[in-house]
ModelCIF file with pLDDT and N, C-alpha, C, O atoms, coordinates in Angstrom:
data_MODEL
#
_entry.id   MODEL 
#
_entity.id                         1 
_entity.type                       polymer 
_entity.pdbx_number_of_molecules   1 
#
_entity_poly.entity_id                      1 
_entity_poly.type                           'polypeptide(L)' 
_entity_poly.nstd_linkage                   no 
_entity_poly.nstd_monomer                   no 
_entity_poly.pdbx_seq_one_letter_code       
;(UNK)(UNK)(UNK)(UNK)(UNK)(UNK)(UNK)(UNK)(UNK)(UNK)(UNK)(UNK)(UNK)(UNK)(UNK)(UNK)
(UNK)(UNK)(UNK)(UNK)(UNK)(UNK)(UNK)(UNK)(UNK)(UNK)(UNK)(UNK)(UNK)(UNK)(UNK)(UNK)
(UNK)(UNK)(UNK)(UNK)(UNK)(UNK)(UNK)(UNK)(UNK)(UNK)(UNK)(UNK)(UNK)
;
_entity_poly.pdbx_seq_one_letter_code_can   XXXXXXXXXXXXXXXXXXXXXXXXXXXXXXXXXXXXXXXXXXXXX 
_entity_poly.pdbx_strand_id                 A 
#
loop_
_entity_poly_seq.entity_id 
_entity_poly_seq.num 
_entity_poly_seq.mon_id 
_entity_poly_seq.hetero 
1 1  UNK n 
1 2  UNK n 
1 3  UNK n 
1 4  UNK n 
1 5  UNK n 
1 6  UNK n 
1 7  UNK n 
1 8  UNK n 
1 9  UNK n 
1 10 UNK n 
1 11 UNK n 
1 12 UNK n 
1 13 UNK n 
1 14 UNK n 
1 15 UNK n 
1 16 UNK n 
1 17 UNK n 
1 18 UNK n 
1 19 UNK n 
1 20 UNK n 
1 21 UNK n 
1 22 UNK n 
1 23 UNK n 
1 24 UNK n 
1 25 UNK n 
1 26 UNK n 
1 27 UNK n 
1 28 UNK n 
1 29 UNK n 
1 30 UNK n 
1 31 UNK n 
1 32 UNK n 
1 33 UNK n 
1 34 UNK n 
1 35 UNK n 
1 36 UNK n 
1 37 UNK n 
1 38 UNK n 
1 39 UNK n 
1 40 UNK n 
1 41 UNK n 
1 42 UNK n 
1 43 UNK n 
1 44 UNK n 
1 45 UNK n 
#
_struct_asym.id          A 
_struct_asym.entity_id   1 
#
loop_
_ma_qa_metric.id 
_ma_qa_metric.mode 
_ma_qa_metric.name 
_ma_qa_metric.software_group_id 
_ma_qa_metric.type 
1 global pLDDT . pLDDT 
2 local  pLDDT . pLDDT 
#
_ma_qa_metric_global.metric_id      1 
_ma_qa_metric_global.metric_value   95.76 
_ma_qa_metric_global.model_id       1 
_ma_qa_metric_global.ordinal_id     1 
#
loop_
_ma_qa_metric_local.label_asym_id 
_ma_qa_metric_local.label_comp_id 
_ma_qa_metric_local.label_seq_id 
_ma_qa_metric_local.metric_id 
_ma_qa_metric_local.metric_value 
_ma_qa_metric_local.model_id 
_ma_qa_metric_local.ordinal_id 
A UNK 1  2 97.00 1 1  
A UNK 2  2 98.00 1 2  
A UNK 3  2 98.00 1 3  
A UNK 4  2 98.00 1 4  
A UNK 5  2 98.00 1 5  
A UNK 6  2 98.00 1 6  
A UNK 7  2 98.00 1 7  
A UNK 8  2 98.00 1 8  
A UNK 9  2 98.00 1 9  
A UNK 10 2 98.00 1 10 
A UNK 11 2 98.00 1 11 
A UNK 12 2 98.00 1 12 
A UNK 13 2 98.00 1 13 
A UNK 14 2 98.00 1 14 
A UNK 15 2 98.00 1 15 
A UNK 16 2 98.00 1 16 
A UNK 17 2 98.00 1 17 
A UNK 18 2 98.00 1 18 
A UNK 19 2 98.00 1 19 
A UNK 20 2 98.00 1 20 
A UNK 21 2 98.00 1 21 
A UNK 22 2 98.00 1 22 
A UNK 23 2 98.00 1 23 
A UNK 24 2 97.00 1 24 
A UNK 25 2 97.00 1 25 
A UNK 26 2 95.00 1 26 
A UNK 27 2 94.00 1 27 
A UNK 28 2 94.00 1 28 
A UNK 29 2 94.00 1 29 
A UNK 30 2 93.00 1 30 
A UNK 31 2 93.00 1 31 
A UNK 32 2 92.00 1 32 
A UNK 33 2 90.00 1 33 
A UNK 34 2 88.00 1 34 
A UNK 35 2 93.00 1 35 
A UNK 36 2 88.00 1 36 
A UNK 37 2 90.00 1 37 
A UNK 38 2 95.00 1 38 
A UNK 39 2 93.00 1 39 
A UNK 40 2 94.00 1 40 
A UNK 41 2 95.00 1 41 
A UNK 42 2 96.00 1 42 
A UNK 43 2 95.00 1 43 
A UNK 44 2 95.00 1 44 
A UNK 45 2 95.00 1 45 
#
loop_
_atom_site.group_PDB 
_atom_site.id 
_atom_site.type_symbol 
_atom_site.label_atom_id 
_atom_site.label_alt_id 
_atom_site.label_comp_id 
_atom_site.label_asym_id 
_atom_site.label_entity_id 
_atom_site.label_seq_id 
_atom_site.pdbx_PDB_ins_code 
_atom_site.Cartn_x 
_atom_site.Cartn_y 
_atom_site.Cartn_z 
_atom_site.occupancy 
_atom_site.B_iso_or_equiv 
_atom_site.pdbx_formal_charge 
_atom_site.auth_seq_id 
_atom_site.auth_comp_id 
_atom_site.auth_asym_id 
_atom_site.auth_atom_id 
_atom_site.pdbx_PDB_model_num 
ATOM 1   N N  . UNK A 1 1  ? -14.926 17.013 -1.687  1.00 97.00 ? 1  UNK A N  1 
ATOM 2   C CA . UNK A 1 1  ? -15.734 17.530 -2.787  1.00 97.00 ? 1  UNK A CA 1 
ATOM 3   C C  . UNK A 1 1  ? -14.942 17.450 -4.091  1.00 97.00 ? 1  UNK A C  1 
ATOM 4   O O  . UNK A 1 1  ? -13.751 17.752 -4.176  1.00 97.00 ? 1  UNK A O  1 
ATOM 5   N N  . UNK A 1 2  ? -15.633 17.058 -5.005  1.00 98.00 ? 2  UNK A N  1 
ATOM 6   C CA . UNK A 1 2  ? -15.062 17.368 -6.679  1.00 98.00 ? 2  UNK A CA 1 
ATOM 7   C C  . UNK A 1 2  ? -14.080 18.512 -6.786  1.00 98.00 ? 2  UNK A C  1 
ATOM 8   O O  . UNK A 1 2  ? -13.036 18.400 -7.429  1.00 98.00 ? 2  UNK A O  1 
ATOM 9   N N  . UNK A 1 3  ? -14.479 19.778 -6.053  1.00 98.00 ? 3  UNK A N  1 
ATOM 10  C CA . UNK A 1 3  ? -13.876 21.078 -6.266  1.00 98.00 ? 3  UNK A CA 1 
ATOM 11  C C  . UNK A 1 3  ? -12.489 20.829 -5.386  1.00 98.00 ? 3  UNK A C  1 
ATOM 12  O O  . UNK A 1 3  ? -11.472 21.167 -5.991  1.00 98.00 ? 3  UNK A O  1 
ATOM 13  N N  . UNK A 1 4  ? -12.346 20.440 -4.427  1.00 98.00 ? 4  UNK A N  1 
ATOM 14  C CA . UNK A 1 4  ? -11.141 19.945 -3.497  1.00 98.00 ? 4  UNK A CA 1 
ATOM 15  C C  . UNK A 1 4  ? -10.127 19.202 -4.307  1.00 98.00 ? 4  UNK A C  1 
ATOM 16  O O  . UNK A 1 4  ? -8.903  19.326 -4.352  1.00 98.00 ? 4  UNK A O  1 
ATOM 17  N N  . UNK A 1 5  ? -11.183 18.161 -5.122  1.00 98.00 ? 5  UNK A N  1 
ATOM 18  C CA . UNK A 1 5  ? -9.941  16.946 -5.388  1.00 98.00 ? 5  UNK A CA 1 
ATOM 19  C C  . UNK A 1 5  ? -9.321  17.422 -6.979  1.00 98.00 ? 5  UNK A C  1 
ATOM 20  O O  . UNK A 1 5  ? -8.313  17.106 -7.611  1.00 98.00 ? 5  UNK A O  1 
ATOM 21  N N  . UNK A 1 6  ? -10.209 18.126 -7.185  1.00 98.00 ? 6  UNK A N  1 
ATOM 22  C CA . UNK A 1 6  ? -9.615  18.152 -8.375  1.00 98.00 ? 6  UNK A CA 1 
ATOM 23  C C  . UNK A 1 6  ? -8.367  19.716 -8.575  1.00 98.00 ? 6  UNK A C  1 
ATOM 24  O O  . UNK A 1 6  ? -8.112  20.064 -9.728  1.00 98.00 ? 6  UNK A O  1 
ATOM 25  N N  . UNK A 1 7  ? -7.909  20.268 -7.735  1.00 98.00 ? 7  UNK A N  1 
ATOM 26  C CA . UNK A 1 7  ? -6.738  21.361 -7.681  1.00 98.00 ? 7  UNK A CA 1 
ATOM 27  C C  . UNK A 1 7  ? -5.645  20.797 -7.516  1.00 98.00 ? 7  UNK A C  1 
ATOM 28  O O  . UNK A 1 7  ? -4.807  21.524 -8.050  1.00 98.00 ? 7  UNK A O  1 
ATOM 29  N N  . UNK A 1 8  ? -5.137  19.870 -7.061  1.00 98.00 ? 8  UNK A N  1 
ATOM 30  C CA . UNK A 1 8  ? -3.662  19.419 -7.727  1.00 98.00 ? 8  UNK A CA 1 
ATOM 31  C C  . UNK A 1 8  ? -3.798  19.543 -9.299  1.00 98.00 ? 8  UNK A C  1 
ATOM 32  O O  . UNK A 1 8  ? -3.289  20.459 -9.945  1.00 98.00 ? 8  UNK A O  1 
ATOM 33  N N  . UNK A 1 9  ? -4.332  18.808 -9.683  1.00 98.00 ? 9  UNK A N  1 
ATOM 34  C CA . UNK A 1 9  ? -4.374  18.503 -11.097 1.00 98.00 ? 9  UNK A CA 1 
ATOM 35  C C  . UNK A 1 9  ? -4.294  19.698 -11.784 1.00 98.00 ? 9  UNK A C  1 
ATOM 36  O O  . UNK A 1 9  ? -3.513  19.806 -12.730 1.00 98.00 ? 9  UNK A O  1 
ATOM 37  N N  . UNK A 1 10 ? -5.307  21.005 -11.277 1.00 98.00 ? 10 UNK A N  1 
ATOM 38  C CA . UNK A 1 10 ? -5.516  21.831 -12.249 1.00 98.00 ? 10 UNK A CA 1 
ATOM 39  C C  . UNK A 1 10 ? -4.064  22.769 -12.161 1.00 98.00 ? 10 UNK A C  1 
ATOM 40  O O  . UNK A 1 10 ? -3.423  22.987 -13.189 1.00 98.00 ? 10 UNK A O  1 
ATOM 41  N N  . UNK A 1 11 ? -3.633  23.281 -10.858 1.00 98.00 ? 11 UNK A N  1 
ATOM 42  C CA . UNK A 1 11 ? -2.462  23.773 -10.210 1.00 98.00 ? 11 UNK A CA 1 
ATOM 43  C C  . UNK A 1 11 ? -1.457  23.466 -10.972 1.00 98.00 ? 11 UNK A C  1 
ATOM 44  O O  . UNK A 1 11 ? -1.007  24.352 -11.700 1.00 98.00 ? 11 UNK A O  1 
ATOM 45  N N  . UNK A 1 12 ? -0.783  21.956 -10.992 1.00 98.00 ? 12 UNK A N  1 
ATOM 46  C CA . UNK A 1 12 ? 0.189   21.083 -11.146 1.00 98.00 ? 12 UNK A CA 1 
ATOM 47  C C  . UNK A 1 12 ? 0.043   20.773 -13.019 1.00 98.00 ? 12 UNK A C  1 
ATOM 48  O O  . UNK A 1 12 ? 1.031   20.981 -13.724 1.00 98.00 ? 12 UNK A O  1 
ATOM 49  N N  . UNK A 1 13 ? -0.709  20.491 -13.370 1.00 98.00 ? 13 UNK A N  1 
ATOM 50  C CA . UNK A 1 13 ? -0.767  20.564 -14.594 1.00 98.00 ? 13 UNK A CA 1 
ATOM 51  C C  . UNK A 1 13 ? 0.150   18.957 -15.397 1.00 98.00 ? 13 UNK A C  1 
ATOM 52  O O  . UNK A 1 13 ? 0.761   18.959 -16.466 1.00 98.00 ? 13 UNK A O  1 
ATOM 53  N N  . UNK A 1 14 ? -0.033  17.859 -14.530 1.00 98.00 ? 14 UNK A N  1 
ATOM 54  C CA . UNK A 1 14 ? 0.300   16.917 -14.537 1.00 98.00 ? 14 UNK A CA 1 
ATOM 55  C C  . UNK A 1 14 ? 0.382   15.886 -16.153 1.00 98.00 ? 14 UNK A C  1 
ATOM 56  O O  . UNK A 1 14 ? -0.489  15.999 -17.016 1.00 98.00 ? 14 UNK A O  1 
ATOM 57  N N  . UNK A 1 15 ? 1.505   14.991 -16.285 1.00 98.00 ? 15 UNK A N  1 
ATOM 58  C CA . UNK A 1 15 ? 1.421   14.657 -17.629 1.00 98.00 ? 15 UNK A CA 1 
ATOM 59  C C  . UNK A 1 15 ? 0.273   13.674 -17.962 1.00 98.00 ? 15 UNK A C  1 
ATOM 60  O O  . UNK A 1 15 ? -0.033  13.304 -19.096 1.00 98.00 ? 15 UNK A O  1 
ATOM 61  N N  . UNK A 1 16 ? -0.483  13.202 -16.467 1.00 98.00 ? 16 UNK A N  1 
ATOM 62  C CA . UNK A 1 16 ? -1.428  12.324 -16.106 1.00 98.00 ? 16 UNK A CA 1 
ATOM 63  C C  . UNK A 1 16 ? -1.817  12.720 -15.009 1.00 98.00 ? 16 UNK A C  1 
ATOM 64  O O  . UNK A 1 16 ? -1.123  13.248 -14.141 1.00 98.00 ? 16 UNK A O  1 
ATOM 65  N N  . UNK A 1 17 ? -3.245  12.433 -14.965 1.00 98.00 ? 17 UNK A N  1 
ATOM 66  C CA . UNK A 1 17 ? -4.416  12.428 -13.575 1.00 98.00 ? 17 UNK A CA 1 
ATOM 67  C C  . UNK A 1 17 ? -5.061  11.341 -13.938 1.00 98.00 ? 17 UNK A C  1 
ATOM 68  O O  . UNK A 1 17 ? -5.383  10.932 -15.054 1.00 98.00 ? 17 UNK A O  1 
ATOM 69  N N  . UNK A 1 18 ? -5.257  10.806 -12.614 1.00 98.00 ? 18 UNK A N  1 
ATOM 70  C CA . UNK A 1 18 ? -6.426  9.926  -12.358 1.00 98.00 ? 18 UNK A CA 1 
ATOM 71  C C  . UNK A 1 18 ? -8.206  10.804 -12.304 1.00 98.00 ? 18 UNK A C  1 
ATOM 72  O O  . UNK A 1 18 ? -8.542  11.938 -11.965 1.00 98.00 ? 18 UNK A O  1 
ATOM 73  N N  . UNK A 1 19 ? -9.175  9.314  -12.941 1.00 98.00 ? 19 UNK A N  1 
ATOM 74  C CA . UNK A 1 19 ? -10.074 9.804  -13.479 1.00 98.00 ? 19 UNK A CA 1 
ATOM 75  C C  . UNK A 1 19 ? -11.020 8.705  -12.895 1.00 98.00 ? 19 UNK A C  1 
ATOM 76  O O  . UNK A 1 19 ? -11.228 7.607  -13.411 1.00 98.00 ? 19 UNK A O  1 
ATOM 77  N N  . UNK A 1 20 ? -11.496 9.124  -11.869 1.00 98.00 ? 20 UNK A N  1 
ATOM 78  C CA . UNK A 1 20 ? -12.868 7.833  -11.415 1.00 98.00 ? 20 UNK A CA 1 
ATOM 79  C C  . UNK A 1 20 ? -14.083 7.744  -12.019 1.00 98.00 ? 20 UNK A C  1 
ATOM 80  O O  . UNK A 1 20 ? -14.848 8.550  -11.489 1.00 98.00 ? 20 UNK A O  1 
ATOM 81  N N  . UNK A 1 21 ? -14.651 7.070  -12.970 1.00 98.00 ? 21 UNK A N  1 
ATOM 82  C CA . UNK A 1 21 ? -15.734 7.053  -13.626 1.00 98.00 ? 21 UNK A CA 1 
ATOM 83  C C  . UNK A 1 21 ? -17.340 6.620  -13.427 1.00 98.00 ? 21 UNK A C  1 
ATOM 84  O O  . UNK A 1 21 ? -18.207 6.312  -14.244 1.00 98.00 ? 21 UNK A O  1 
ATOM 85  N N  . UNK A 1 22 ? -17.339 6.706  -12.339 1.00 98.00 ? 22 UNK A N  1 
ATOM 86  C CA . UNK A 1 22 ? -18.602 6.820  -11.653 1.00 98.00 ? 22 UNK A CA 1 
ATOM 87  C C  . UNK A 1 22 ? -18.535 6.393  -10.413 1.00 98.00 ? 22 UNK A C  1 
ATOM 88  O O  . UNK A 1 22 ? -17.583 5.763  -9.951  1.00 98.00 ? 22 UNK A O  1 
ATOM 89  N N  . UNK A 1 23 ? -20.032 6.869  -9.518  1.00 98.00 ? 23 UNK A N  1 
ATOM 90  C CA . UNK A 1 23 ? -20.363 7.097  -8.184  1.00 98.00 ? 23 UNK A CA 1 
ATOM 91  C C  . UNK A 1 23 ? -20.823 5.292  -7.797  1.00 98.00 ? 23 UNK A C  1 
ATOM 92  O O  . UNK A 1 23 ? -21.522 4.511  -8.443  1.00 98.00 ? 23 UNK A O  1 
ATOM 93  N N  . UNK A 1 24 ? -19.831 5.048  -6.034  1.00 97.00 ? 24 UNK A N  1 
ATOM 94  C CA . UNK A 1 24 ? -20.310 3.720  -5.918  1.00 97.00 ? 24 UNK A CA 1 
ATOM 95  C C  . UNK A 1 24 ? -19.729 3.885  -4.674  1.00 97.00 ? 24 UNK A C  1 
ATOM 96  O O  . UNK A 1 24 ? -18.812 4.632  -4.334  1.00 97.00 ? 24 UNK A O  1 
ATOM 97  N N  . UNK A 1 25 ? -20.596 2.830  -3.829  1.00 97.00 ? 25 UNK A N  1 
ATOM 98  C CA . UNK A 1 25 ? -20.842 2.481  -2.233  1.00 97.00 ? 25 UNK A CA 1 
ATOM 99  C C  . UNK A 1 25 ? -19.062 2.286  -2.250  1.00 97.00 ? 25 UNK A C  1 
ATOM 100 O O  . UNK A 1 25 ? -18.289 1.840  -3.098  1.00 97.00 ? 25 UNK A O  1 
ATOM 101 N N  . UNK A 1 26 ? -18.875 2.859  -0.873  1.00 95.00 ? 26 UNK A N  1 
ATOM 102 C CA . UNK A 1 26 ? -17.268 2.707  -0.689  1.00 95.00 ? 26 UNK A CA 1 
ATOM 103 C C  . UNK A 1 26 ? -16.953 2.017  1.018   1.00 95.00 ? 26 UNK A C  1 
ATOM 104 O O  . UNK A 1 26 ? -17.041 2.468  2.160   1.00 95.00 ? 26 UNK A O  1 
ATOM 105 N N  . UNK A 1 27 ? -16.669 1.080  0.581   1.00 94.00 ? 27 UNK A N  1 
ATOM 106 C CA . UNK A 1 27 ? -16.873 0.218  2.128   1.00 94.00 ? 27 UNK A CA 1 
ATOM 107 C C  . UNK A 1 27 ? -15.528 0.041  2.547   1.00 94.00 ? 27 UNK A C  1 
ATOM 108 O O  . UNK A 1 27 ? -14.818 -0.785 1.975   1.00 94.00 ? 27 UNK A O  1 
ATOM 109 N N  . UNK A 1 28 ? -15.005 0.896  3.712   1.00 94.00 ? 28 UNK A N  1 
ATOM 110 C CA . UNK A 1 28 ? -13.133 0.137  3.983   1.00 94.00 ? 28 UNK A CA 1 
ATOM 111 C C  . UNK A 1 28 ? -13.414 -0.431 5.738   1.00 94.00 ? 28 UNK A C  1 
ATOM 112 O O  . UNK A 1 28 ? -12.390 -0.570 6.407   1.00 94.00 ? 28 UNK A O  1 
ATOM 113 N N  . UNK A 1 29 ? -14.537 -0.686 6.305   1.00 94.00 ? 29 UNK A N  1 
ATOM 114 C CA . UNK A 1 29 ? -15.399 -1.110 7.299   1.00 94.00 ? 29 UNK A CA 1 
ATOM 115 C C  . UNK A 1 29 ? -14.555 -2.504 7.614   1.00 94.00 ? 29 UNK A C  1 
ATOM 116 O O  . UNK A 1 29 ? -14.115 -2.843 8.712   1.00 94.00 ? 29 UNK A O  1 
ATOM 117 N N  . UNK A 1 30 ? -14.450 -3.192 6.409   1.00 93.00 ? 30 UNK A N  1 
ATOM 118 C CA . UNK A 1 30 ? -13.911 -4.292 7.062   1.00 93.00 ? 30 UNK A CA 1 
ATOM 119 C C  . UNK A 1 30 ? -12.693 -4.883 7.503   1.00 93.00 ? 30 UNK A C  1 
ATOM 120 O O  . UNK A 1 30 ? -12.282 -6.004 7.804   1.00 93.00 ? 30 UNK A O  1 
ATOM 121 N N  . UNK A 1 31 ? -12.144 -3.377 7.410   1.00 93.00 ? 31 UNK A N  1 
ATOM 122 C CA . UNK A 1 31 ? -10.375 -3.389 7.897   1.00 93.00 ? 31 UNK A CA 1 
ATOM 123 C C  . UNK A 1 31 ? -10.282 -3.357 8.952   1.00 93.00 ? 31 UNK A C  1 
ATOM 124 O O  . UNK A 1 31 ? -9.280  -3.848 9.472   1.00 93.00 ? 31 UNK A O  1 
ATOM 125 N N  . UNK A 1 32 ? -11.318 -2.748 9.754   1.00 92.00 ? 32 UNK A N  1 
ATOM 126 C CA . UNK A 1 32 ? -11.662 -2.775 11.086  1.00 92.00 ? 32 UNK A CA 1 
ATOM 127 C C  . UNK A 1 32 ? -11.451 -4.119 12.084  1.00 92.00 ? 32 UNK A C  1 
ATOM 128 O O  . UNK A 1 32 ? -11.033 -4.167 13.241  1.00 92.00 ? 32 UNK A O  1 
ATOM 129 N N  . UNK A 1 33 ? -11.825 -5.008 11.334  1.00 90.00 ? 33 UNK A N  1 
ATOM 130 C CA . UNK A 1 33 ? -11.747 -6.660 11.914  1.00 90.00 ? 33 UNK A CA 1 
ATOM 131 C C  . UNK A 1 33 ? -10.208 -6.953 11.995  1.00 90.00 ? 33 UNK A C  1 
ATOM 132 O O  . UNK A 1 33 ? -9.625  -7.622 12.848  1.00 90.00 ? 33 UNK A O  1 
ATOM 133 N N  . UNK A 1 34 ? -9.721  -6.342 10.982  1.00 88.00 ? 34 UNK A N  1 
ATOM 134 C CA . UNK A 1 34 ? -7.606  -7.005 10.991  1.00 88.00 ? 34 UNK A CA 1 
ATOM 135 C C  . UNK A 1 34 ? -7.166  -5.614 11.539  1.00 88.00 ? 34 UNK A C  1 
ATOM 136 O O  . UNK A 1 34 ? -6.124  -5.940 12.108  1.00 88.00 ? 34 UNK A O  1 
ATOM 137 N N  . UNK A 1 35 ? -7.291  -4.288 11.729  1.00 93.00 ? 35 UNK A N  1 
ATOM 138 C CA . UNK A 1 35 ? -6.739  -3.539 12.031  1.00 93.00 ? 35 UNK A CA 1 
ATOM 139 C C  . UNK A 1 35 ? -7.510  -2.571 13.415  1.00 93.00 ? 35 UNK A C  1 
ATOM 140 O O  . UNK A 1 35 ? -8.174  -1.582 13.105  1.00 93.00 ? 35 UNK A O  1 
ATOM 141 N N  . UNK A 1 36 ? -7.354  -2.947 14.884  1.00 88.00 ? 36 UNK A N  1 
ATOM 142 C CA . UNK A 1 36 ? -8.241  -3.007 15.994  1.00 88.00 ? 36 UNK A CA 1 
ATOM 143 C C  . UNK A 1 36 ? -7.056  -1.876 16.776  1.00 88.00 ? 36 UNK A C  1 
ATOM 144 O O  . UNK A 1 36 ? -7.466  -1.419 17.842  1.00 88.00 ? 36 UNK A O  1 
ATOM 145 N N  . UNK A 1 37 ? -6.179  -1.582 16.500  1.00 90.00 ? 37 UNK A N  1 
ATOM 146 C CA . UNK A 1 37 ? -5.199  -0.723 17.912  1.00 90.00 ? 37 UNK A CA 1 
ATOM 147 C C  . UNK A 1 37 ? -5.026  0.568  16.109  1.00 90.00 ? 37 UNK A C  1 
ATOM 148 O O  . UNK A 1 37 ? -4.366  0.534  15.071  1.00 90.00 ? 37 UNK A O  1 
ATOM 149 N N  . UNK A 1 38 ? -5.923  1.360  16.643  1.00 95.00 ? 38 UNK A N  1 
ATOM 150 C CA . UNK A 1 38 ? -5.223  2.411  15.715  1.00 95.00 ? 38 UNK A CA 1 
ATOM 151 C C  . UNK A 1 38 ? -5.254  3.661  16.747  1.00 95.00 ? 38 UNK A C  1 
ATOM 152 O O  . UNK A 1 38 ? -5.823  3.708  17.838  1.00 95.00 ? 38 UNK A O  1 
ATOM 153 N N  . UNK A 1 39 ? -4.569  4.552  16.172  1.00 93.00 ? 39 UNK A N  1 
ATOM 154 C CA . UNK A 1 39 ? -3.671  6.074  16.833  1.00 93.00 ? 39 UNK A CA 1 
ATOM 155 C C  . UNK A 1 39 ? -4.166  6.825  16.812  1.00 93.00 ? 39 UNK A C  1 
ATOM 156 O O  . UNK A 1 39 ? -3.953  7.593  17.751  1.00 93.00 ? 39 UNK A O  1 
ATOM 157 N N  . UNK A 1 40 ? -5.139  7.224  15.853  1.00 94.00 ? 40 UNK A N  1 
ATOM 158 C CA . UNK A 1 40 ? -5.966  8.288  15.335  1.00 94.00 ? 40 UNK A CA 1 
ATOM 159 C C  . UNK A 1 40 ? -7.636  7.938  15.492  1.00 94.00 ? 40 UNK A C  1 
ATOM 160 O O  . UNK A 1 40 ? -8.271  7.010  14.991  1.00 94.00 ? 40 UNK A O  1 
ATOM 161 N N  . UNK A 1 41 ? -8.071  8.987  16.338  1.00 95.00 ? 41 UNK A N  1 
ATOM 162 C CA . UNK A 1 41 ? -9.431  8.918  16.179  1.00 95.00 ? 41 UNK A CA 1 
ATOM 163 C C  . UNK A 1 41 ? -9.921  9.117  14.353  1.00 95.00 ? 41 UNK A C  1 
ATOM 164 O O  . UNK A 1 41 ? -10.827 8.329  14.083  1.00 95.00 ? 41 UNK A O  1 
ATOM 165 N N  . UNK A 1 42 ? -9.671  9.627  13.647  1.00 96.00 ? 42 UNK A N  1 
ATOM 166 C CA . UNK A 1 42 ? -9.855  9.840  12.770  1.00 96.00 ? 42 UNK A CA 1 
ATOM 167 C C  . UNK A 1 42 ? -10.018 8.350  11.367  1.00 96.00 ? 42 UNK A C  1 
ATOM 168 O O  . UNK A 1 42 ? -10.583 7.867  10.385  1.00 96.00 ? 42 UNK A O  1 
ATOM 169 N N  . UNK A 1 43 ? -8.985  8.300  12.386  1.00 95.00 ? 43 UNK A N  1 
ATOM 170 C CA . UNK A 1 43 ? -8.924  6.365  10.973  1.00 95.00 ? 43 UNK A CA 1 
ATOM 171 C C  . UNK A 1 43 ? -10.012 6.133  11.576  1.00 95.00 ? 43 UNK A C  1 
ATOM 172 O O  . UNK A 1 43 ? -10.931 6.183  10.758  1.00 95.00 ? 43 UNK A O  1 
ATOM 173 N N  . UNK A 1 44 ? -10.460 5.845  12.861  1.00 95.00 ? 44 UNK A N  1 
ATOM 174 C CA . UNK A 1 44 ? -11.629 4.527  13.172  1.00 95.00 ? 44 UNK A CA 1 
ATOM 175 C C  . UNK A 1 44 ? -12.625 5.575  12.719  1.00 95.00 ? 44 UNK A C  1 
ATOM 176 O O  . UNK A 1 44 ? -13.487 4.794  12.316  1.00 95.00 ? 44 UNK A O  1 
ATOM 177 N N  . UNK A 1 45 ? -13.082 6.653  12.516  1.00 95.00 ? 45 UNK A N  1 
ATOM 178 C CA . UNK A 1 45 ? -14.268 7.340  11.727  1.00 95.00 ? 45 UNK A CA 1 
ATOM 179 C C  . UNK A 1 45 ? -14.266 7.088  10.699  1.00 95.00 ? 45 UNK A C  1 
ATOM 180 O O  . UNK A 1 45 ? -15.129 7.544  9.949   1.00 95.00 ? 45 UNK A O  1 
#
């Protein structure tokens, strides 16, 4: 969530934050094809 990602920043008070400027389809699906033996149930979700 917005509210999650953004408490380092507010906490930390950084001389820079990153700033994503708008909402878009996020596909990492096709790592799946080069990366097949993973450790974590969690990566292949």
């Amino acid at each position: 969530t917005i509210q999650e990602r953004v408490r380092p920043a507010a906490t930390f008070k950084p001389e820079v934050a990153s700033l994503n400027l708008g909402s878009m389809n996020f596909g990492l699906f096709g790592m799946l094809n080069r990366f097949k033996d993973l450790k974590h149930q969690w990566e292949r979700d």
